[in-house]
N, C-alpha and C. Protein backbone atom coordinates (compact mmCIF):
# COMPACT_ATOMS: atom_id res chain seq x y z
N UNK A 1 120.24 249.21 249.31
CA UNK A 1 119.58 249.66 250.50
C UNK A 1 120.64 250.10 251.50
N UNK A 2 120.45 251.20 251.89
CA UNK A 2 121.51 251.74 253.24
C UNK A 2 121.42 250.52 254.31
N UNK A 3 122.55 251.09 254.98
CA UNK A 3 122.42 250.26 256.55
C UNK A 3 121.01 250.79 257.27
N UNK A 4 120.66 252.10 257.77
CA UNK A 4 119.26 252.62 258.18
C UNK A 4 118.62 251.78 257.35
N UNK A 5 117.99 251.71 256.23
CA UNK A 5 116.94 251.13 255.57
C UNK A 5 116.99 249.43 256.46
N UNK A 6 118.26 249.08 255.97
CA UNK A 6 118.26 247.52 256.39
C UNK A 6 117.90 247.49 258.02
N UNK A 7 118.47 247.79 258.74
CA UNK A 7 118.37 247.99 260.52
C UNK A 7 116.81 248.38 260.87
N UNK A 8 116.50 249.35 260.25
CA UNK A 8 115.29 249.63 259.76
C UNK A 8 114.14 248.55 259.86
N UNK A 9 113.94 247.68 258.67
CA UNK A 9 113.20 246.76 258.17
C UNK A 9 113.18 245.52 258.91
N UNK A 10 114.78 245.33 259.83
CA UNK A 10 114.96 244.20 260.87
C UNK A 10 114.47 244.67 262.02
N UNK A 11 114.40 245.58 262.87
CA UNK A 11 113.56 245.99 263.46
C UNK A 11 112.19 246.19 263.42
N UNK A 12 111.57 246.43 262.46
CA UNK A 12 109.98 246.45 261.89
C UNK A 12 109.31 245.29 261.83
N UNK A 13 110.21 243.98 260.92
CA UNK A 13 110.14 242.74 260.76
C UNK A 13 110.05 242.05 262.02
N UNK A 14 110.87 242.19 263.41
CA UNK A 14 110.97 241.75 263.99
C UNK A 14 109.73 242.02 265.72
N UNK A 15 109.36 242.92 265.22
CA UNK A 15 108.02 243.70 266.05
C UNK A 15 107.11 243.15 265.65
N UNK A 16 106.76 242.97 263.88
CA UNK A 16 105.40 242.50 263.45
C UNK A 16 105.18 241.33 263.91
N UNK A 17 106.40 240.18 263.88
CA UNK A 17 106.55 238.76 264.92
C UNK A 17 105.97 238.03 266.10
N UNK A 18 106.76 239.33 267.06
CA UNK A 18 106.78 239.43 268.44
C UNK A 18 105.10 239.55 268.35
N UNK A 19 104.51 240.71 267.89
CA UNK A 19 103.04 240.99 268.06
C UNK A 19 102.39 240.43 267.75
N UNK A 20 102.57 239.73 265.94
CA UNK A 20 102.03 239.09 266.02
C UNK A 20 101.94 237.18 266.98
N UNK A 21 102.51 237.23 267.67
CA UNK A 21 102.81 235.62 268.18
C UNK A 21 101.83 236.36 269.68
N UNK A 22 102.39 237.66 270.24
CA UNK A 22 101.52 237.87 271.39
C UNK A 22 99.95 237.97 271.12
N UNK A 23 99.51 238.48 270.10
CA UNK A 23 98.08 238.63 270.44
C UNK A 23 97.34 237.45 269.78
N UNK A 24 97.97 236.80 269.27
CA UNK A 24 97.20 235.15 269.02
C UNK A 24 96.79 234.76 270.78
N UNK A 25 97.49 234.79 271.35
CA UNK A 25 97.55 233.93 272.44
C UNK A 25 96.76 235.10 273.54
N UNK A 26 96.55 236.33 273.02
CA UNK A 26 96.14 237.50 274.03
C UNK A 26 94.30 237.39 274.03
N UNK A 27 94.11 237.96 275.24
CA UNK A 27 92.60 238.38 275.27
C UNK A 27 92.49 240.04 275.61
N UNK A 28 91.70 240.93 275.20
CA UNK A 28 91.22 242.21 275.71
C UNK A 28 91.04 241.70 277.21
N UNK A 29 91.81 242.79 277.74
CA UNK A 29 90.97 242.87 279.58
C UNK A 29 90.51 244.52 279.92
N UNK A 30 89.81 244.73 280.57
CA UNK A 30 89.48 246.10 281.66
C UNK A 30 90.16 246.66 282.69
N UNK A 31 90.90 247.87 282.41
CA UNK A 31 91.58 248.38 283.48
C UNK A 31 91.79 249.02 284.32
N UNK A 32 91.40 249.85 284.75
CA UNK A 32 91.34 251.38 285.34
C UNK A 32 91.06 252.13 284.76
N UNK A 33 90.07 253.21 284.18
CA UNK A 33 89.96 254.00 283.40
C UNK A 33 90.65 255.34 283.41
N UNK A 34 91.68 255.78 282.61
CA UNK A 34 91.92 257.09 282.47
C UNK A 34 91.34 258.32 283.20
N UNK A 35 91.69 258.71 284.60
CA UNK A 35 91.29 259.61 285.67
C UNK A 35 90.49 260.87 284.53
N UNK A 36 90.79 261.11 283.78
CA UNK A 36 90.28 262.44 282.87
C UNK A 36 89.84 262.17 281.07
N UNK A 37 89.26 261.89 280.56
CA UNK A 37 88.54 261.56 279.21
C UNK A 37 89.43 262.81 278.50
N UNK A 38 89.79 262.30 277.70
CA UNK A 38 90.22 262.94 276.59
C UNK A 38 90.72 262.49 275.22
N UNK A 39 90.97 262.96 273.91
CA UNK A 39 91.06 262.57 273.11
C UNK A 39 92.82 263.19 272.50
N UNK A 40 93.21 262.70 271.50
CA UNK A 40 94.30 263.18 270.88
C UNK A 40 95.52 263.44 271.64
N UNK A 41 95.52 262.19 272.83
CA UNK A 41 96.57 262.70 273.65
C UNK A 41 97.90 262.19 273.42
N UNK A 42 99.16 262.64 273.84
CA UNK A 42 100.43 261.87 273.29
C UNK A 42 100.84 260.56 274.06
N UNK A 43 101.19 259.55 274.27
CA UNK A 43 101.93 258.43 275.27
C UNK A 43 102.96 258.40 275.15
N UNK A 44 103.63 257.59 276.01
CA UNK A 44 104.93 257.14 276.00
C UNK A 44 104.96 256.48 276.98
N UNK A 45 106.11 255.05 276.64
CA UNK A 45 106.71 254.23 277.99
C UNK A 45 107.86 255.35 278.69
N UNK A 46 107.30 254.62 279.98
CA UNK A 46 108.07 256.28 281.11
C UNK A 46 108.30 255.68 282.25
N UNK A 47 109.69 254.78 282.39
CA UNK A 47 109.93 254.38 284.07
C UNK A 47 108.91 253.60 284.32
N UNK A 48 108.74 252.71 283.79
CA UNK A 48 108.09 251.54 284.37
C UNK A 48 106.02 251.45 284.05
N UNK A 49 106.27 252.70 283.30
CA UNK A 49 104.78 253.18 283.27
C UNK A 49 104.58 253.46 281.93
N UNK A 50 102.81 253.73 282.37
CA UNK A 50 102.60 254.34 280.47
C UNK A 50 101.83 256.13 280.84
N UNK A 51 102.45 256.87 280.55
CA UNK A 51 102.86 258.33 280.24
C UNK A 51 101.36 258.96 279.17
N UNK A 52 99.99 259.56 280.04
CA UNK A 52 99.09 259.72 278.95
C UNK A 52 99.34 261.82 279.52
N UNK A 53 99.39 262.22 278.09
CA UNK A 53 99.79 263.87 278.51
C UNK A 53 98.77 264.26 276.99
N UNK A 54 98.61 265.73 277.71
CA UNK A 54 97.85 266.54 277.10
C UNK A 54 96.30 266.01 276.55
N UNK A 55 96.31 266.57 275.15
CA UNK A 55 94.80 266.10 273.91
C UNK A 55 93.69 267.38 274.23
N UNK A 56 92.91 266.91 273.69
CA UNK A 56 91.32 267.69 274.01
C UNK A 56 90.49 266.89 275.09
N UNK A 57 89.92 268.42 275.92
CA UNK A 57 89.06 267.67 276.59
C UNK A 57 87.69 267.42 276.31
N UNK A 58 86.53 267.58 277.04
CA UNK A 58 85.35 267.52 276.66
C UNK A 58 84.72 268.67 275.78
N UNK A 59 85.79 269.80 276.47
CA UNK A 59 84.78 271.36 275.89
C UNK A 59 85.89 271.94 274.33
N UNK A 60 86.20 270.73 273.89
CA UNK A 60 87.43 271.16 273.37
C UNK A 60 88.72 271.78 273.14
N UNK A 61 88.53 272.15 274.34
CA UNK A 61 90.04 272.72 274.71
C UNK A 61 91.42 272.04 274.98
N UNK A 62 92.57 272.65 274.52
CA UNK A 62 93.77 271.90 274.86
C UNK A 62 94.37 271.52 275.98
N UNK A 63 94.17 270.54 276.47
CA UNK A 63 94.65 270.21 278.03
C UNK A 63 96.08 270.14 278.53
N UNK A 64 96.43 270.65 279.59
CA UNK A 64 97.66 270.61 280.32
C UNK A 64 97.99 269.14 281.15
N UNK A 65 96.95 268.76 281.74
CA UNK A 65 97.00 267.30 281.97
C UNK A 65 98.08 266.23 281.46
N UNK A 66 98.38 265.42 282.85
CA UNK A 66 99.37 264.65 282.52
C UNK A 66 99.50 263.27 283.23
N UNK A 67 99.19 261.96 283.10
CA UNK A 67 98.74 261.04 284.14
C UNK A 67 99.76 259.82 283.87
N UNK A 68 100.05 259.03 284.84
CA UNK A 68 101.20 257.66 284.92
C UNK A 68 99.88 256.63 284.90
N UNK A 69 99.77 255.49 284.16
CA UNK A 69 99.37 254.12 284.21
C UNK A 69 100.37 253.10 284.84
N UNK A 70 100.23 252.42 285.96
CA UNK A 70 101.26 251.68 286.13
C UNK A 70 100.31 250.26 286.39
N UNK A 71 100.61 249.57 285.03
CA UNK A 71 100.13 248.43 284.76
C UNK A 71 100.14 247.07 286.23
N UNK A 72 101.61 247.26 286.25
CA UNK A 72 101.20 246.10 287.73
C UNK A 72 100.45 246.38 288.73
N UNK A 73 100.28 247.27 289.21
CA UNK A 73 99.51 247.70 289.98
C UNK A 73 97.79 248.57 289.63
N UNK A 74 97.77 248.56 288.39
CA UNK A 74 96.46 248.57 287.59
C UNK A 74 95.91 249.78 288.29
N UNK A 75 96.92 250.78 288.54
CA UNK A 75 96.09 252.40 289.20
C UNK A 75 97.46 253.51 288.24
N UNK A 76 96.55 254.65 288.52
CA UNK A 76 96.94 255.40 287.64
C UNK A 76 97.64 257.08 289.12
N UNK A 77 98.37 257.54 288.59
CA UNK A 77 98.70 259.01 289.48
C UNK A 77 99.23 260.25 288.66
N UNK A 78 98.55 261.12 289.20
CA UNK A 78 98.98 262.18 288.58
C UNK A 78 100.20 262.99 288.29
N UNK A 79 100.68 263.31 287.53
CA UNK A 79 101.93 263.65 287.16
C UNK A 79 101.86 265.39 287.14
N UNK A 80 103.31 266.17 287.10
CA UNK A 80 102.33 267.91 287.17
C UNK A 80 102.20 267.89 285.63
N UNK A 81 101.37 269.02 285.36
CA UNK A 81 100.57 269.48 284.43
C UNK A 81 101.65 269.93 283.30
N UNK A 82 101.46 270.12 282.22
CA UNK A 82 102.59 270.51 281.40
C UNK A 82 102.37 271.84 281.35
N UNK A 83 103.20 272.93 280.88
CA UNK A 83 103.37 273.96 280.67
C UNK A 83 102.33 274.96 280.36
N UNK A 84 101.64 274.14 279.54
CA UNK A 84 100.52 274.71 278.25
C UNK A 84 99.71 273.77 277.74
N UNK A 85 98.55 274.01 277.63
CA UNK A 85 97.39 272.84 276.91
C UNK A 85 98.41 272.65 275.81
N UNK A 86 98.34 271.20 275.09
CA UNK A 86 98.75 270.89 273.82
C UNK A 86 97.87 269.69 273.34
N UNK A 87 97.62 269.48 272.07
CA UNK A 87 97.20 268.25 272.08
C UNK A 87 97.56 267.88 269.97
N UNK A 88 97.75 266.35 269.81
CA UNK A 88 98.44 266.13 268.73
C UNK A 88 99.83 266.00 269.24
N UNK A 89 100.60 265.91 270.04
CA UNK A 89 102.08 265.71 270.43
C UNK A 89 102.50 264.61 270.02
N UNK A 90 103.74 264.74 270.27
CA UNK A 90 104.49 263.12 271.01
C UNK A 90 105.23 263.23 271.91
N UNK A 91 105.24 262.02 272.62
CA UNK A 91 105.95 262.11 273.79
C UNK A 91 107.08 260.69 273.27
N UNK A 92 107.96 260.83 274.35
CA UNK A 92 109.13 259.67 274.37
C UNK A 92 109.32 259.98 275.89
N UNK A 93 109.62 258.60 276.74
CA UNK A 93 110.79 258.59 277.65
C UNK A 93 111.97 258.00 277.48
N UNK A 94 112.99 258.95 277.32
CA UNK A 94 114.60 258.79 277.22
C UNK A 94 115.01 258.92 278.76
N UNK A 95 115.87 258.85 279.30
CA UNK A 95 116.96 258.55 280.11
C UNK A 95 116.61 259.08 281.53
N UNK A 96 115.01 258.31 281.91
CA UNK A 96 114.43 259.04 283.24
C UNK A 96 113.76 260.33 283.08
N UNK A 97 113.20 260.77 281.64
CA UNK A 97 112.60 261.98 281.23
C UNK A 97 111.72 261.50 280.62
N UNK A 98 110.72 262.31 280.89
CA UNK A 98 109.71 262.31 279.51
C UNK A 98 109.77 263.48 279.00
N UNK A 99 109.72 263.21 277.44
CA UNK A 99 109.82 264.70 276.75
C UNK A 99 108.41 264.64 275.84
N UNK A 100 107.45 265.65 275.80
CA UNK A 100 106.83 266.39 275.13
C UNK A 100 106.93 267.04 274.10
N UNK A 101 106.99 266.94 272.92
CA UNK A 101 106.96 267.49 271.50
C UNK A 101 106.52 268.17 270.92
N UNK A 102 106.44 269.01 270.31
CA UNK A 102 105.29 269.88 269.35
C UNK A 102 104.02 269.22 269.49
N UNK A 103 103.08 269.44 268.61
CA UNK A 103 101.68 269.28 268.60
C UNK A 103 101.14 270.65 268.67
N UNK A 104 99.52 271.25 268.79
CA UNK A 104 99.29 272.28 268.45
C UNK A 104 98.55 272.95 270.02
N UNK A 105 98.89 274.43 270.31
CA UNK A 105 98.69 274.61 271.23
C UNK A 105 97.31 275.17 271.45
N UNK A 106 96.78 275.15 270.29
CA UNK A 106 95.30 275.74 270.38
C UNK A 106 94.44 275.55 269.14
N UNK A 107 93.44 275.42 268.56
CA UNK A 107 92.67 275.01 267.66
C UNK A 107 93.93 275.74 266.16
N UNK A 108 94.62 274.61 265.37
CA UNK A 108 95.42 275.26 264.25
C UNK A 108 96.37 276.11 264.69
N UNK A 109 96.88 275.90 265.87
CA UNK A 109 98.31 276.87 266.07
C UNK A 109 99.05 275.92 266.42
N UNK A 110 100.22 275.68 265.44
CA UNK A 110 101.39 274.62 265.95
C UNK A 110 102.22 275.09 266.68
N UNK A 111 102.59 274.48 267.65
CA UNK A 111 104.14 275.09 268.37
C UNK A 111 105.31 274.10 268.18
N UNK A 112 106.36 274.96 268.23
CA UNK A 112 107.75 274.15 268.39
C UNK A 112 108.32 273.54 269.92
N UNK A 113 107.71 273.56 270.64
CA UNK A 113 107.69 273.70 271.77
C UNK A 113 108.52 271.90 272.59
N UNK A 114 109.42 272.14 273.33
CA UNK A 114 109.49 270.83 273.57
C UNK A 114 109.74 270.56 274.79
């Protein structure tokens, strides 16, 4: 097994743990609901927050939409809009950024887009 494989599997191993030991002891709660309904959208942890961008909306279209959850304070704010409807992405926050990923920009059109 490579070093990746091994680092890999200790990291994986060590998540299934953690989670599993938290949600023994966890209950579901109710939070603020998502300012805009949508489906297929990307997340990411982002500065202290949770990062909900793009998906489909109601009429199926690809949304530009982009919203902050900030858990301690259990309210949500709007972030600007991304570039272009996308939905299917991923997102990451790296180093005070959130970055946006491919996903498709319209019913079966993928973009490279990031």
């Amino acid at each position: 097994m490579t070093a990746v494989r091994v680092a890999l599997a200790a990291l994986l191993g060590s998540l299934a743990v953690v989670a599993g030991a938290a949600a023994s002891a966890a209950e579901w709660e109710r939070r603020s609901p998502v300012p805009l309904a949508r489906t297929e959208v990307a997340a990411a942890a982002f500065g202290g927050e949770i990062a909900v961008v793009g998906g489909f909306e109601a009429d199926g279209g690809a949304s530009r939409r982009a919203d902050a959850y900030s858990p301690g304070k259990d309210a949500w704010r709007r972030l600007p809009d991304l570039p272009a409807g996308v939905h299917h992405a991923m997102a990451v926050g790296a180093g005070g950024r959130l970055y946006v990923l491919g996903g498709y920009v319209a019913r079966g059109t993928p973009t490279r887009a990031a």
